[in-house]
PDB file of N, CA and C in Angstrom:
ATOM      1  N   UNK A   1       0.848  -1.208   0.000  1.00  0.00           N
ATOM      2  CA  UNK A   1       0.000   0.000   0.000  1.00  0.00           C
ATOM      3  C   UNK A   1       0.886   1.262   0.000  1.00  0.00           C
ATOM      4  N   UNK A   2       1.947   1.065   0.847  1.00  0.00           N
ATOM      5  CA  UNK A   2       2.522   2.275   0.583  1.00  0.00           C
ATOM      6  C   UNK A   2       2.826   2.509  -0.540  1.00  0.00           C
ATOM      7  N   UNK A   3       3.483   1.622  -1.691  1.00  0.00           N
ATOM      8  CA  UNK A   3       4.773   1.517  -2.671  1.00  0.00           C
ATOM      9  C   UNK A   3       3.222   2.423  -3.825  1.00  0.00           C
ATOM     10  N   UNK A   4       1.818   2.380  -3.750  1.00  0.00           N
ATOM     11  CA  UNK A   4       0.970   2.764  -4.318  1.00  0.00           C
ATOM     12  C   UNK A   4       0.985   4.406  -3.711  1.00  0.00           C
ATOM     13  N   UNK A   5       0.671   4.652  -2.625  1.00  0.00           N
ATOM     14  CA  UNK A   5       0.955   5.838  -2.115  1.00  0.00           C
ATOM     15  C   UNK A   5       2.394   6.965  -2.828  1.00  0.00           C
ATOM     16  N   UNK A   6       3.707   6.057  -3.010  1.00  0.00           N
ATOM     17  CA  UNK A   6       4.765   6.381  -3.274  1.00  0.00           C
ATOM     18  C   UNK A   6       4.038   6.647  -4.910  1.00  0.00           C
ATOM     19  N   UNK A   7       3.660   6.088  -5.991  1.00  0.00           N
ATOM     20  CA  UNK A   7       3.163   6.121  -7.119  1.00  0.00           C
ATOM     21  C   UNK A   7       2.365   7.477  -7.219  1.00  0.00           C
ATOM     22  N   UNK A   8       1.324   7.561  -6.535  1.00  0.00           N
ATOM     23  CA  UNK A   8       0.233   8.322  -6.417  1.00  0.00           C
ATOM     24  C   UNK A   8       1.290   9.417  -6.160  1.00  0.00           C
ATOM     25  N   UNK A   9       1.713  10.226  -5.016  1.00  0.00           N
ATOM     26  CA  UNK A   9       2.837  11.356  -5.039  1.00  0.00           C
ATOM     27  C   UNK A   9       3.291  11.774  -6.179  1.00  0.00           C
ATOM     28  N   UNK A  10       4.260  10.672  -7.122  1.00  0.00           N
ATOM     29  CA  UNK A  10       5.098  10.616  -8.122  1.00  0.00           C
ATOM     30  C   UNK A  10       4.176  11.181  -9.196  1.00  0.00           C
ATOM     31  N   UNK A  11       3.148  10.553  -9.329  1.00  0.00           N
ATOM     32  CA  UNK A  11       2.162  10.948 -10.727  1.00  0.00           C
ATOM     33  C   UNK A  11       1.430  12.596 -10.513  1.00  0.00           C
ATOM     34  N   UNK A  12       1.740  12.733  -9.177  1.00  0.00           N
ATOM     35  CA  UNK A  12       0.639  14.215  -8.616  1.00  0.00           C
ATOM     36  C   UNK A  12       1.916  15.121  -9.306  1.00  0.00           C
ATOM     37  N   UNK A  13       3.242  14.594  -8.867  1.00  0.00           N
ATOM     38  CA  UNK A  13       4.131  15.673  -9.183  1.00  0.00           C
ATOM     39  C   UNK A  13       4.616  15.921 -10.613  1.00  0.00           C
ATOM     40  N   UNK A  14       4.655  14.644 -11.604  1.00  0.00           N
ATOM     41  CA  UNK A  14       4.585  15.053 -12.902  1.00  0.00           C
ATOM     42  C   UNK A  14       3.122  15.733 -13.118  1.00  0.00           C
ATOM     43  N   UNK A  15       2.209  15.220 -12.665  1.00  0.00           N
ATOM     44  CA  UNK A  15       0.466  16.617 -13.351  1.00  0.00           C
ATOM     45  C   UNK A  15       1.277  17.761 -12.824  1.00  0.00           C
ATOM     46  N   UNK A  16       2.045  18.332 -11.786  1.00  0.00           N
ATOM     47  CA  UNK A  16       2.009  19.571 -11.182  1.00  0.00           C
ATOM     48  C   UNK A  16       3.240  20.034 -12.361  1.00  0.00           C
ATOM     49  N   UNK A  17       3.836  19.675 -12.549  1.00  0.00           N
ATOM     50  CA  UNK A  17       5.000  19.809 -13.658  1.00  0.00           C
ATOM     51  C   UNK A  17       4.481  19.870 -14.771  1.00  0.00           C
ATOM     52  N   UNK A  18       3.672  19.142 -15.340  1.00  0.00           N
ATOM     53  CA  UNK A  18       3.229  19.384 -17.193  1.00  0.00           C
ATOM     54  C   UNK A  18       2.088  20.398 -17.052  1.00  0.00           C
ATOM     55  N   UNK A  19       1.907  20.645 -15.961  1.00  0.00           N
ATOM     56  CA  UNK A  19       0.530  21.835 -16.223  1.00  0.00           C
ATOM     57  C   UNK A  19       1.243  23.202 -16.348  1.00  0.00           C
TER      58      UNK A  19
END
């Protein structure tokens, strides 16, 4: 569950980057 948590972060911070 975490290693999904760790994913979820990772993907928030590329959207916050390509926007």
């Amino acid at each position: 569950m975490l290693l999904f948590l760790f994913v979820h972060c990772e993907k928030t911070s590329l959207t916050e980057e390509n926007e």
